[in-house]
Protein backbone atom coordinates (compact mmCIF):
# COMPACT_ATOMS: atom_id res chain seq x y z
CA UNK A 1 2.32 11.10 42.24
CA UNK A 2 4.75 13.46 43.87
CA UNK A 3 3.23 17.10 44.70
CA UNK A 4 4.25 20.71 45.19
CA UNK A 5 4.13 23.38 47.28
CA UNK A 6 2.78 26.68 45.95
CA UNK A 7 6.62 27.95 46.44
CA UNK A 8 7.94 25.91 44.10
CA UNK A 9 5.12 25.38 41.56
CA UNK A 10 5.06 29.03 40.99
CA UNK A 11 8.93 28.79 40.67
CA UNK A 12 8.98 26.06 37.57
CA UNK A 13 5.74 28.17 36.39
CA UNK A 14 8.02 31.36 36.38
CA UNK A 15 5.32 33.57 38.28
CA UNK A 16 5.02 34.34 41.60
CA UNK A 17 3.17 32.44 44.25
CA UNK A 18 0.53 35.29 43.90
CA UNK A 19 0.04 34.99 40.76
CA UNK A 20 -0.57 31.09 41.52
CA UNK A 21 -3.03 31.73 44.31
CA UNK A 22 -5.23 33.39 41.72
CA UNK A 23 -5.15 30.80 39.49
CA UNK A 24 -6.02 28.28 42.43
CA UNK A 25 -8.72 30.86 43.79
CA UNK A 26 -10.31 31.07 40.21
CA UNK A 27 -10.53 27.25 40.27
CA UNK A 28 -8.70 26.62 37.30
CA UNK A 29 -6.57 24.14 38.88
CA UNK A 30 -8.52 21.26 39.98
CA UNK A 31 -6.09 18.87 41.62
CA UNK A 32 -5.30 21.09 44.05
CA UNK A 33 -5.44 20.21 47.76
CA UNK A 34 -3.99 21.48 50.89
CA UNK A 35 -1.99 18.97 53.70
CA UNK A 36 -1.94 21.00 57.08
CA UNK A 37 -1.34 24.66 56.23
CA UNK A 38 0.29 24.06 52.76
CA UNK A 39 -1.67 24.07 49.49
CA UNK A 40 -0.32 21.18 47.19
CA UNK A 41 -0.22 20.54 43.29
CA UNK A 42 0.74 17.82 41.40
CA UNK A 43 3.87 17.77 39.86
CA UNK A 44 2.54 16.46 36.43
CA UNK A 45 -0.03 19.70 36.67
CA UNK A 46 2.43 21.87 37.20
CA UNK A 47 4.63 20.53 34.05
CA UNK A 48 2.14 20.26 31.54
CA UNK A 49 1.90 24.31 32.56
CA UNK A 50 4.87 25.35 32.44
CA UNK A 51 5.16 23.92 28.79
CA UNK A 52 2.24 25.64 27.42
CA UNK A 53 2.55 27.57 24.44
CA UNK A 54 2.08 31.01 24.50
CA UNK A 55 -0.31 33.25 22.17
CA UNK A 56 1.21 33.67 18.79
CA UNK A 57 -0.29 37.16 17.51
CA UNK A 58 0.98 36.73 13.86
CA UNK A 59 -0.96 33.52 13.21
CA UNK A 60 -3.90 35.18 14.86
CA UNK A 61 -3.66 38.21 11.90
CA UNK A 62 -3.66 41.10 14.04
CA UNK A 63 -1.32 44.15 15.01
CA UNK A 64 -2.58 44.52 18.94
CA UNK A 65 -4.46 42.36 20.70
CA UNK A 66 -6.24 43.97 24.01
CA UNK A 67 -5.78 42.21 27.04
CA UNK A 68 -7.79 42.36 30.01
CA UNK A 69 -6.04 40.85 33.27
CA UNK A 70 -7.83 39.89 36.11
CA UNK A 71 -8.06 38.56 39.59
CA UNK A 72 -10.38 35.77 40.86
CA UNK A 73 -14.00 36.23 40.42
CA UNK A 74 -15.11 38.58 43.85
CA UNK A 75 -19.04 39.26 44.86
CA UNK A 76 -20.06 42.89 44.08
CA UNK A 77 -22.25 44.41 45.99
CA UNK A 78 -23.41 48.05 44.30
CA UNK A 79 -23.82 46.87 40.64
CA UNK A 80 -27.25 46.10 39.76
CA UNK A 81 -26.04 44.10 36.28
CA UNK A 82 -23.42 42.00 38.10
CA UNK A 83 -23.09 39.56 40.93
CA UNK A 84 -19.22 38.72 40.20
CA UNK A 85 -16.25 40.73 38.50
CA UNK A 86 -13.04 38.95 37.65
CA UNK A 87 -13.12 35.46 36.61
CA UNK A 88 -14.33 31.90 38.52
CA UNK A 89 -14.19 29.15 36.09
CA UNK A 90 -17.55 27.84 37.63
CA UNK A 91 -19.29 30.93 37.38
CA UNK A 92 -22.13 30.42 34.72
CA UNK A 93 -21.76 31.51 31.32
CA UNK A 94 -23.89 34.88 31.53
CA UNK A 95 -22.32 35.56 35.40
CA UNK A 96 -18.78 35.12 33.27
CA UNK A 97 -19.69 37.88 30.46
CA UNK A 98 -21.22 40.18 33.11
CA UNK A 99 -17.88 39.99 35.31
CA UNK A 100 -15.77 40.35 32.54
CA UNK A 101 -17.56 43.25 29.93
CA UNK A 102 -16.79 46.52 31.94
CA UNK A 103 -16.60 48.85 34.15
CA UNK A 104 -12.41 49.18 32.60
CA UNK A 105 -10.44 51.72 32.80
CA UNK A 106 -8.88 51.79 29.01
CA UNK A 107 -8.98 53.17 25.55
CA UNK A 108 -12.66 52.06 23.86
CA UNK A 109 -11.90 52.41 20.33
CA UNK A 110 -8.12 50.36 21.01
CA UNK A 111 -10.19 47.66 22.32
CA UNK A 112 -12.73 47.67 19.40
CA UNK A 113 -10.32 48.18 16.93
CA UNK A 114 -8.30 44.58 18.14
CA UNK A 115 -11.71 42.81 17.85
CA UNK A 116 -10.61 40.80 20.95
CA UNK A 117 -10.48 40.98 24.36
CA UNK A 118 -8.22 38.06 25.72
CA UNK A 119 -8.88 37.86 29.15
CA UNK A 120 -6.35 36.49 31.55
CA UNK A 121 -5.68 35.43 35.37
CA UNK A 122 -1.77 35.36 35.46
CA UNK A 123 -0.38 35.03 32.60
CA UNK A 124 -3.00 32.41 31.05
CA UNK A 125 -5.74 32.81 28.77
CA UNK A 126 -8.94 32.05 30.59
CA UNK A 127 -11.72 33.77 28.16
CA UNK A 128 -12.07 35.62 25.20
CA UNK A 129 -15.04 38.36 24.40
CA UNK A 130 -14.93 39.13 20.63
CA UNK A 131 -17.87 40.91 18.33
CA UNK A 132 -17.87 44.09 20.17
CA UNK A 133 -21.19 46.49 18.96
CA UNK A 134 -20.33 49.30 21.20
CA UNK A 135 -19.09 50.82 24.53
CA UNK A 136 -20.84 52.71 27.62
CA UNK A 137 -18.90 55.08 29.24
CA UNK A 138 -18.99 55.36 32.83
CA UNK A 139 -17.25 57.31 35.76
CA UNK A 140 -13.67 58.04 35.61
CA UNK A 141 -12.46 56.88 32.27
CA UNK A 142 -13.90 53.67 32.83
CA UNK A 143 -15.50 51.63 30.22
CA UNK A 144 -18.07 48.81 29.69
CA UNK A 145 -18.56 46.98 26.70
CA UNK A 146 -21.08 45.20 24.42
CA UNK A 147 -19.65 42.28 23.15
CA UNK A 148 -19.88 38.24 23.18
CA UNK A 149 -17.65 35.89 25.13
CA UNK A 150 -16.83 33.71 22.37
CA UNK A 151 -15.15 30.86 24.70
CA UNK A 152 -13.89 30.28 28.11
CA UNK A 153 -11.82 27.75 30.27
CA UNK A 154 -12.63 25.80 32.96
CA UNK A 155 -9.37 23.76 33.38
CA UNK A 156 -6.28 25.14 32.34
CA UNK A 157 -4.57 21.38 33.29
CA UNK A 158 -6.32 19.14 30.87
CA UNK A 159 -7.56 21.58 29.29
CA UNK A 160 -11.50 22.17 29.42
CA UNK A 161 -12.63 24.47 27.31
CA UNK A 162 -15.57 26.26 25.80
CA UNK A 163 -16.27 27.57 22.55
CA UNK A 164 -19.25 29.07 21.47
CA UNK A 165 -19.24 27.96 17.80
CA UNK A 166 -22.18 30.26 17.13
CA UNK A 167 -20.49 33.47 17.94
CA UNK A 168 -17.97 35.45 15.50
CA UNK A 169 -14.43 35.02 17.10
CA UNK A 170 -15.11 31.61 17.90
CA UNK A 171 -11.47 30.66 15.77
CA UNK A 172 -9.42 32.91 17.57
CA UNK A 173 -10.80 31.67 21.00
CA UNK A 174 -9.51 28.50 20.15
CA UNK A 175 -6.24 30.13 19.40
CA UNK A 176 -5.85 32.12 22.19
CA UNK A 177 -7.59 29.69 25.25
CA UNK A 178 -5.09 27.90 27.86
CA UNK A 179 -2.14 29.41 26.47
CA UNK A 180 0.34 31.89 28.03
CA UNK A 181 0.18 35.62 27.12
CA UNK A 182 2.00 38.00 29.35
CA UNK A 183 1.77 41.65 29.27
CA UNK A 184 2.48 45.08 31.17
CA UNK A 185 0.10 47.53 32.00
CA UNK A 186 -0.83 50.09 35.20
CA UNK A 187 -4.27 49.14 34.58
CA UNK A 188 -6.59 46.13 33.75
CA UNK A 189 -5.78 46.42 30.24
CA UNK A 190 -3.04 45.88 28.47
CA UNK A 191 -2.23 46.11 24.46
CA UNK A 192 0.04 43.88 23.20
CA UNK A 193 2.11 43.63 19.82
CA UNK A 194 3.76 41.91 17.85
């Protein structure tokens, strides 16, 4: 199988080789291996990505969907609640809601109002926290929420995902995991239309 350099894997992908470095940091690539001082992905990978469908908000019923990008899952050290924040596909399932419910700078009652929180590294769908009860406010403008992370990924290749069938937003999780959803924002979260 022939493989690619970062540099051009990020080129077919149409994002930059940053943005690819977080998905390969995250682990959500799992073919990935490096040959000297270049990181290498397979070509077939790298494909099936770049064909991926991206989030279609009509069939999901809503007017906004909130978006929460992030970067690969880091260690925090002066959070009591949290070990991680961002995502790593082989955090746990509690260490993923933890990294991913706050402290965000945004607009609480935007958020809450969408219902969802897709949460992406790049421009990919890697989690989704629905049935929000409520927000805590915290220090400059910065919220964290209470809320259920309805499904995650742990592949975006193949890809492996996991939906909590018990919790409400469990359909749109399946709608929105693995696919492409790109949006703009000077903060961590973005609204998007349709």
């Amino acid at each position: 199988m022939t493989d690619m350099t970062t540099g051009v894997a990020a080129s077919e992908l149409g994002i930059s080789v940053n943005t690819l470095k977080k998905l390969i940091a995250a682990g959500l690539l799992p073919e990935v291996h490096e040959r000297g001082n270049r990181t290498l992905l397979p070509a077939g990978d790298v494909r099936v990505l770049a064909q991926r469908e991206t989030v279609d908000l009509e069939s999901l019923g809503c007017e906004e969907l909130a978006v929460l990008r992030v970067g690969p899952a880091e260690p925090v050290t002066d959070d009591t609640e949290r070990m991680w924040i961002g995502y790593g596909a082989r955090l746990t399932t509690k260490e993923k809601y933890e990294a991913l419910r706050g402290w965000w700078r945004c607009d609480p009652e935007r958020v809450k109002r969408a219902g969802v929180l897709a949460v992406t590294v790049g421009s990919y769908v890697v989690a989704v926290l629905t049935d929000f009860h409520g927000s805590e406010p915290g220090d400059g403008g910065r919220y964290r929420f209470s809320a259920q992370l309805a499904g995650y990924t742990t592949d975006l290749v193949t890809p492996v995902q996991v939906v909590r069938d018990e919790v409400p937003g469990a359909a749109e999780a399946r709608h929105l995991l693995g696919r492409r959803l790109d949006s703009e924002s000077g903060g961590p979260v973005a609204y998007v239309g349709r």
